[in-house]
C-alpha atoms as a PDB file:
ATOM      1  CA  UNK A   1       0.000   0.000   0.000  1.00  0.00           C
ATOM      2  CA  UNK A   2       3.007   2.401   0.983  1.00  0.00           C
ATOM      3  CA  UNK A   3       4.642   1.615  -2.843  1.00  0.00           C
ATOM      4  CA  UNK A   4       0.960   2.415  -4.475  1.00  0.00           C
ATOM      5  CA  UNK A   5       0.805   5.966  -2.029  1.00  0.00           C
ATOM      6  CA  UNK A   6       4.406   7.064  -2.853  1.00  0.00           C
ATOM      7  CA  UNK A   7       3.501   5.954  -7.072  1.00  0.00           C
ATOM      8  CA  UNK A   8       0.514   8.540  -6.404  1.00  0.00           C
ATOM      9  CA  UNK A   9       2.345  11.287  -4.630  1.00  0.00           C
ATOM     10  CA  UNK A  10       5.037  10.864  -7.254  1.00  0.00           C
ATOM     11  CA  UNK A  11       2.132  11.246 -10.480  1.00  0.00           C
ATOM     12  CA  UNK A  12       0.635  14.507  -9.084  1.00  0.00           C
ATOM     13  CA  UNK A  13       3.545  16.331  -7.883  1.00  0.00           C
ATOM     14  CA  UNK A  14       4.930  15.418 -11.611  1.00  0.00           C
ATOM     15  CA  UNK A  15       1.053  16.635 -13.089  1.00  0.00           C
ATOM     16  CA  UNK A  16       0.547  19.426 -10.824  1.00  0.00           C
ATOM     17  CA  UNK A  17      -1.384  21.972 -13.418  1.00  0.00           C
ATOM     18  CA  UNK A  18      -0.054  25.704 -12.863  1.00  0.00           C
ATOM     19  CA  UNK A  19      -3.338  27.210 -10.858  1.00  0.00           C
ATOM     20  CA  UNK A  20      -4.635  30.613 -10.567  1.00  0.00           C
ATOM     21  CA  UNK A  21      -6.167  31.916  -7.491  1.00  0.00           C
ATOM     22  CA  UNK A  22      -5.293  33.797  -4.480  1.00  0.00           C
ATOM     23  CA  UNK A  23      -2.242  34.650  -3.141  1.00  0.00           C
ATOM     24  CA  UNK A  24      -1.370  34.604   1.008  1.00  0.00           C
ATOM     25  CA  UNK A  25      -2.156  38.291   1.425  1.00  0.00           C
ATOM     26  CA  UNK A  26      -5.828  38.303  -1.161  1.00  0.00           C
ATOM     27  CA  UNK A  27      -9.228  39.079  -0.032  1.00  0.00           C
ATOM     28  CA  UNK A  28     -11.420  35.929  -0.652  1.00  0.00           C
ATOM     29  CA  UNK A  29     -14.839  35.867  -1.628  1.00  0.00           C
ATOM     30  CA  UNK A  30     -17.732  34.247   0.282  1.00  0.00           C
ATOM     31  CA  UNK A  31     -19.624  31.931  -1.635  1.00  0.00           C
ATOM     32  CA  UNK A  32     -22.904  30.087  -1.424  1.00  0.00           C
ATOM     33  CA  UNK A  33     -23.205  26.168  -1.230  1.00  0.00           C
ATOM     34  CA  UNK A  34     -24.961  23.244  -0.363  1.00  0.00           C
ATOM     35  CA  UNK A  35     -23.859  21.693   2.458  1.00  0.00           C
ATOM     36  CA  UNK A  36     -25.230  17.776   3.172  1.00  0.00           C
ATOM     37  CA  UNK A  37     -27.634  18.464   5.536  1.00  0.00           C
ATOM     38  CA  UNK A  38     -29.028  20.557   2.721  1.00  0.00           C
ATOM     39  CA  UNK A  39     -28.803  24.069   3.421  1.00  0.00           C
ATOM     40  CA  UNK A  40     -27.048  26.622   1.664  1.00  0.00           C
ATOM     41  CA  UNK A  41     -23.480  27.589   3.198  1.00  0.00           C
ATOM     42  CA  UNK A  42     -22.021  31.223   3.816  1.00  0.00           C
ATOM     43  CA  UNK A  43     -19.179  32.446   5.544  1.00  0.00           C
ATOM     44  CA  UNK A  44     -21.082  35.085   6.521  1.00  0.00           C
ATOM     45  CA  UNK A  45     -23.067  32.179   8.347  1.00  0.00           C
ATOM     46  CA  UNK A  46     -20.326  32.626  11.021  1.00  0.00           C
ATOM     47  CA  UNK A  47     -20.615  36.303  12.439  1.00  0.00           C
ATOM     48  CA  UNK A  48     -18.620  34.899  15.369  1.00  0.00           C
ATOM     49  CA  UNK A  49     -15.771  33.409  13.514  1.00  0.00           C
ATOM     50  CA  UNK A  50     -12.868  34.888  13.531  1.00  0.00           C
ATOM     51  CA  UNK A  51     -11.805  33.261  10.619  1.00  0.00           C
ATOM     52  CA  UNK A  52     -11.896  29.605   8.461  1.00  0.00           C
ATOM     53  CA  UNK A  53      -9.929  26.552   7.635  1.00  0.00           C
ATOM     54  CA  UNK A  54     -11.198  26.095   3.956  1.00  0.00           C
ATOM     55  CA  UNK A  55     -10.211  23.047   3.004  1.00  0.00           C
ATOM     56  CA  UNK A  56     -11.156  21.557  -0.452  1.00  0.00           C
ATOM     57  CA  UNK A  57     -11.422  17.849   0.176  1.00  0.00           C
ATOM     58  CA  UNK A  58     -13.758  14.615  -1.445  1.00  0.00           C
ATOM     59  CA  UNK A  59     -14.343  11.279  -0.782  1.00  0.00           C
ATOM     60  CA  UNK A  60     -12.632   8.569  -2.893  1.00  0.00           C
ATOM     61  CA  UNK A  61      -8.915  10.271  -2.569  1.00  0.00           C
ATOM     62  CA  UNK A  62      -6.589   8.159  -1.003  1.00  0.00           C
ATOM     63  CA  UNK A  63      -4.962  11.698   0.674  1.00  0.00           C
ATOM     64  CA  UNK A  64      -8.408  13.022   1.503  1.00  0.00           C
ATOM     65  CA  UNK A  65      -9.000   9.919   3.255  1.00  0.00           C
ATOM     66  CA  UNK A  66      -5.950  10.219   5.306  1.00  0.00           C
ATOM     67  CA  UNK A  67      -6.983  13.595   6.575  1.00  0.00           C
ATOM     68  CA  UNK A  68     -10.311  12.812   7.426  1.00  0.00           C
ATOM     69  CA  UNK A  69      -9.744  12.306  11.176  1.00  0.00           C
ATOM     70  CA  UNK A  70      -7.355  14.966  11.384  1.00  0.00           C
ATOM     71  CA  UNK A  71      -9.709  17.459   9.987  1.00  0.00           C
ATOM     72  CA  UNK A  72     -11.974  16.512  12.547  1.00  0.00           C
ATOM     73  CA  UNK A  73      -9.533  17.049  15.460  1.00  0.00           C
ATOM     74  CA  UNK A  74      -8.737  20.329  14.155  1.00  0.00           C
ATOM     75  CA  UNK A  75     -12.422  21.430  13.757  1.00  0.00           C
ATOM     76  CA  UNK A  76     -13.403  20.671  17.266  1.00  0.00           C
ATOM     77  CA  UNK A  77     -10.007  22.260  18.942  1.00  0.00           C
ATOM     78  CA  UNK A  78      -9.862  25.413  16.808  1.00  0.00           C
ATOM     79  CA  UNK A  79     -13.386  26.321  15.988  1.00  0.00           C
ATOM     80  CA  UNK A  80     -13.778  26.973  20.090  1.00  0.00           C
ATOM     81  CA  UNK A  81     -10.713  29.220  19.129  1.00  0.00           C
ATOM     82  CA  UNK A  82     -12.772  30.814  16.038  1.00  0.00           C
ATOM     83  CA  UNK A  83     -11.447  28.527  13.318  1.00  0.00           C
ATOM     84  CA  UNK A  84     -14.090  26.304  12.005  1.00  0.00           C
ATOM     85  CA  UNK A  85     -13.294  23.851   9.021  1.00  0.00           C
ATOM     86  CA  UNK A  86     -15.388  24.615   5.881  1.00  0.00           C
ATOM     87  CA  UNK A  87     -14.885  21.594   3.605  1.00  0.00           C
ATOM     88  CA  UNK A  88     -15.463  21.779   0.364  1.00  0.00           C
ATOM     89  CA  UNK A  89     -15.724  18.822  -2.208  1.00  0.00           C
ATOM     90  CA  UNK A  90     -14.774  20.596  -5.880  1.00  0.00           C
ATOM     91  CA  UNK A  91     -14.893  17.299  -8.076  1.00  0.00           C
ATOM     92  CA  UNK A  92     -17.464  16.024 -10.834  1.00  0.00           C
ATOM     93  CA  UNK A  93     -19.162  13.406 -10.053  1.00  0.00           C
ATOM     94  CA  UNK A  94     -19.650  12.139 -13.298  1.00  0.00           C
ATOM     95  CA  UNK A  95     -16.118  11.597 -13.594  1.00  0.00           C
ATOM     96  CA  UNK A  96     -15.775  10.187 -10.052  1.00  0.00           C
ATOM     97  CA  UNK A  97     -19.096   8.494  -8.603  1.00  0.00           C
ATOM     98  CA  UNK A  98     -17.751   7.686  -5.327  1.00  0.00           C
ATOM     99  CA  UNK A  99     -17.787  11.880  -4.973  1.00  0.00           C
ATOM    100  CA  UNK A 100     -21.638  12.437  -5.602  1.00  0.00           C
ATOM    101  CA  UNK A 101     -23.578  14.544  -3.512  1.00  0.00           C
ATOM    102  CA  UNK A 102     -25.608  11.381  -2.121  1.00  0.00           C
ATOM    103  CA  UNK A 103     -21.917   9.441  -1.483  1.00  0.00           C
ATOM    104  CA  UNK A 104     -21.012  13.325   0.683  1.00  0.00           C
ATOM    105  CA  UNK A 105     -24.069  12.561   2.488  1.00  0.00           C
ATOM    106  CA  UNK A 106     -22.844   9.069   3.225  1.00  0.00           C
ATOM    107  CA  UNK A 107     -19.778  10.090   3.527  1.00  0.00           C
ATOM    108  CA  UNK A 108     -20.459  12.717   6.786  1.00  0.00           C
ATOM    109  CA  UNK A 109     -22.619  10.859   8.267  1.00  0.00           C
ATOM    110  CA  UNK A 110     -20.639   8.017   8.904  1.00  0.00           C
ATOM    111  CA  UNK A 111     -17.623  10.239   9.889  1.00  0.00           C
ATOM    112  CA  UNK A 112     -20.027  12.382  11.813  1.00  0.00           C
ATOM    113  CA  UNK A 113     -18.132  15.323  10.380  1.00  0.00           C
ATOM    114  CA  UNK A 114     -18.541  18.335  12.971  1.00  0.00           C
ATOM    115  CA  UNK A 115     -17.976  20.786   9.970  1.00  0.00           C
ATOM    116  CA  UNK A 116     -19.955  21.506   7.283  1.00  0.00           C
ATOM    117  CA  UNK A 117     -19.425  19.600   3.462  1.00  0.00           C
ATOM    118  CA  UNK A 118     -20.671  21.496   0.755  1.00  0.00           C
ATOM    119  CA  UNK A 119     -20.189  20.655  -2.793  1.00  0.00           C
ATOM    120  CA  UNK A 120     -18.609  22.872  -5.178  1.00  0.00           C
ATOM    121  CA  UNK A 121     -21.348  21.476  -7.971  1.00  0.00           C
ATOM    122  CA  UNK A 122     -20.442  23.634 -10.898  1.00  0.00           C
ATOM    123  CA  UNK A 123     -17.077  24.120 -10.050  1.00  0.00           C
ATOM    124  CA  UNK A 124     -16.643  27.444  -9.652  1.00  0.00           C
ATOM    125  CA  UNK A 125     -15.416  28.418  -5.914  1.00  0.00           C
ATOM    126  CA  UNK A 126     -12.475  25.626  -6.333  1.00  0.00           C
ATOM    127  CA  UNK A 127     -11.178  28.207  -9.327  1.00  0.00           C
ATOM    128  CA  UNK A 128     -11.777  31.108  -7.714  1.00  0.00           C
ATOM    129  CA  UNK A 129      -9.900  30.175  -4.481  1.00  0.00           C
ATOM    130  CA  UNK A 130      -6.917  28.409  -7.072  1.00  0.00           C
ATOM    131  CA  UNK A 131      -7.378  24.753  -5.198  1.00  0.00           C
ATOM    132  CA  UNK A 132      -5.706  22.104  -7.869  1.00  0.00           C
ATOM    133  CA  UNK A 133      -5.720  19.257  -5.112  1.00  0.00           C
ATOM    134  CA  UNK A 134      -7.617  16.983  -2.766  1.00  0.00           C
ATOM    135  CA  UNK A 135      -6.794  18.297   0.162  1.00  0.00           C
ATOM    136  CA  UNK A 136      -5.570  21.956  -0.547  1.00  0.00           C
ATOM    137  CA  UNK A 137      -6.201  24.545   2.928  1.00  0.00           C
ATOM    138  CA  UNK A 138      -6.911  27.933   2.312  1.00  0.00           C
ATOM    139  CA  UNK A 139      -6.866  29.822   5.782  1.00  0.00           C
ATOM    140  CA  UNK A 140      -8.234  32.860   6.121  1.00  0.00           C
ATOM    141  CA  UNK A 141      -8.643  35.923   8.542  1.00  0.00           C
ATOM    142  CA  UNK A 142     -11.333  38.186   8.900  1.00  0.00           C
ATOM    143  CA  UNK A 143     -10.126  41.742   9.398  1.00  0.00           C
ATOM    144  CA  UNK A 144     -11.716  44.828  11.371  1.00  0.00           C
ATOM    145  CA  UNK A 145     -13.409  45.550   7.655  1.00  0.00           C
ATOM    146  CA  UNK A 146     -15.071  41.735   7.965  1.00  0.00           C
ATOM    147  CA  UNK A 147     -12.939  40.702   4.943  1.00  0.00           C
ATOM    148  CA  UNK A 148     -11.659  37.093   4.427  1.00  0.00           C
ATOM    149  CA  UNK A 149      -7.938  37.739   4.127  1.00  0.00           C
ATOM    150  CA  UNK A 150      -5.795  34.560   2.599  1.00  0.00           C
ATOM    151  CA  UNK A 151      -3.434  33.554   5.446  1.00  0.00           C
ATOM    152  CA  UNK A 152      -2.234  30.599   4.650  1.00  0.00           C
ATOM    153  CA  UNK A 153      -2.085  28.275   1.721  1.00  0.00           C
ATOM    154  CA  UNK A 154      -1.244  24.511   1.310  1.00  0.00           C
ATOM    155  CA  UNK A 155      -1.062  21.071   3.006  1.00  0.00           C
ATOM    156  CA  UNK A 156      -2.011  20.100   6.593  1.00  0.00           C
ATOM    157  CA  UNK A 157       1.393  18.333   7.481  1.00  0.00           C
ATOM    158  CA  UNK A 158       4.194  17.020   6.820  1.00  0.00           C
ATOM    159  CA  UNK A 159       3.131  12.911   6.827  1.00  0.00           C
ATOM    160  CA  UNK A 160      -0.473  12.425   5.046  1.00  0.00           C
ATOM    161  CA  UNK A 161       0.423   8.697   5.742  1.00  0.00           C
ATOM    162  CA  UNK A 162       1.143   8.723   9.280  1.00  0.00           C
ATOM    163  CA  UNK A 163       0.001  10.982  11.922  1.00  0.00           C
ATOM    164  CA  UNK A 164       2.044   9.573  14.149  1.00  0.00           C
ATOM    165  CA  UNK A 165       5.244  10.058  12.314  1.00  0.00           C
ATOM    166  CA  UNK A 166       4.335  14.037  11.410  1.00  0.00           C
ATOM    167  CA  UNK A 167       7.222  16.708  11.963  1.00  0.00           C
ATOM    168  CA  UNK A 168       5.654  19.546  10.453  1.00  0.00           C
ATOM    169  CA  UNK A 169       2.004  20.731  11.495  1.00  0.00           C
ATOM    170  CA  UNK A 170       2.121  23.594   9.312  1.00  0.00           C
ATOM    171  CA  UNK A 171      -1.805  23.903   9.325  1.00  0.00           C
ATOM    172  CA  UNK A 172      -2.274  24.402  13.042  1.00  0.00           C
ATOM    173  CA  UNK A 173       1.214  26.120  13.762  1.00  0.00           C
ATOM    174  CA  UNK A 174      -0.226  28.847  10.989  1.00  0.00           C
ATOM    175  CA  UNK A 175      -3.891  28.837  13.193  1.00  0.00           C
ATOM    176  CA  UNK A 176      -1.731  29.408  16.430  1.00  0.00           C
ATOM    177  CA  UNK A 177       0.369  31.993  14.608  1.00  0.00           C
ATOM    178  CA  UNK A 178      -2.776  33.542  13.956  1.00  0.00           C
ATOM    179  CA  UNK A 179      -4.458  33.378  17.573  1.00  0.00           C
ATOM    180  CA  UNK A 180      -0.910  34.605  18.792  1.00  0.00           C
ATOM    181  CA  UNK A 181      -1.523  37.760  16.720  1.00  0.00           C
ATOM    182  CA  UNK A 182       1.082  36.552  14.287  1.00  0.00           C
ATOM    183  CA  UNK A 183       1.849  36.054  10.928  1.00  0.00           C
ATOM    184  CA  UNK A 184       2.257  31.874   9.579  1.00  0.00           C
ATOM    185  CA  UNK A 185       5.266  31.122   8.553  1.00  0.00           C
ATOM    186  CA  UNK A 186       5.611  28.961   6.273  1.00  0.00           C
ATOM    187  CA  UNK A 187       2.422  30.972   4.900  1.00  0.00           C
ATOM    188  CA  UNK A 188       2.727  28.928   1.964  1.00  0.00           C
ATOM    189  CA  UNK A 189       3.307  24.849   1.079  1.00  0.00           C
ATOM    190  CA  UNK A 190       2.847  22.959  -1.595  1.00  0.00           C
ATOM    191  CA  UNK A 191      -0.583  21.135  -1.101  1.00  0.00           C
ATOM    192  CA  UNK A 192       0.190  17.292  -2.160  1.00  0.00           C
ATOM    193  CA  UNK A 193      -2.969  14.994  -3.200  1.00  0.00           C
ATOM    194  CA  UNK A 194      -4.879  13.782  -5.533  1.00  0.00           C
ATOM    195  CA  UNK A 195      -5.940  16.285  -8.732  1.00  0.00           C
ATOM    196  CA  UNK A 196      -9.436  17.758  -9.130  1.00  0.00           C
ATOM    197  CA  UNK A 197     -11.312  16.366 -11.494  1.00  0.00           C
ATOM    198  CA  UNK A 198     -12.896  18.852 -14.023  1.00  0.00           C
ATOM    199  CA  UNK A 199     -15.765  18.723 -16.317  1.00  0.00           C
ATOM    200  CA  UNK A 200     -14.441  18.625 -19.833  1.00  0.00           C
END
């Protein structure tokens, strides 16, 4: 399984499409989408917030997979700290089944994600943000103005295989950065996973 993870990692870094996006330092957009439980999902659903851990994620990647738990833990430590996770799955369905809305649904429930899962159904907020993997974090600030400033961009850690065996959190040392009243540094890594998969 280790030789069929490292053949992966090894095929996207090699295919990893030059994306266009935000910067650390943008203003990001809210957006508007449906989460599994059905609603419709703002930022702006989370006056309190002080900011978000936007993470575009899916089901049937192997890396995505990984981070699953992790995500979790992160959620429920650092949304009490005013860093929720907003995950967002960006792929087509029709190219990948096992990332339908229905399989989402499936999907949350039986990880009883704490955060919300929307789906990025016509593909637009993954292009606007500049995501070109599964997972890619986007974390952002809210200033005095309420603006979503880009904080952060890239991977969760160091070891997608083993939690265990991680060196680097970069993800939460750039949310404790932030808390601190700090700027992340690294603000920027190279987000390693699986590629989006766009309608043609």
């Amino acid at each position: 399984m280790k030789t069929l993870f490292s053949l992966i990692l090894i095929f996207n870094v090699l295919t990893l499409p030059a994306g266009e996006g935000y910067s650390v330092g943008d203003k990001a957009s809210d957006f508007k989408l449906r989460s599994v439980d059905g609603s419709m999902v703002s930022l702006s659903d989370f006056p309190d917030a002080e900011g978000f851990v936007v993470v575009f994620t899916c089901n049937h990647c192997p890396f995505a997979k990984a981070y699953q738990d992790r995500l979790i833990a992160i959620d429920k430590e650092y949304k009490m700290k005013g860093y929720p996770v907003i995950a967002i799955n960006p792929n087509d369905p029709e190219l990948v089944p096992e990332d339908s809305y229905e399989e989402m649904q499936k999907r949350a429930k039986e990880k009883e994600y704490p955060f919300p899962y929307l789906f990025d159904e016509k593909q637009l907020v993954f292009k606007q943000y500049g995501a070109t993997r599964t997972p890619h974090v986007f974390l952002l600030k809210k200033n005095t103005a309420g603006e979503y400033i880009v904080k952060y961009i890239g991977t969760i850690d160091d070891n997608y295989e083993d939690p265990y065996a991680v060196k680097q959190t970069y993800l939460t040392d750039a949310l404790d950065a932030l808390i601190a009243g700090k700027e992340p540094d690294p603000a920027f890594t190279k987000a390693i996973g699986c590629t989006i998969k766009v309608k043609q």
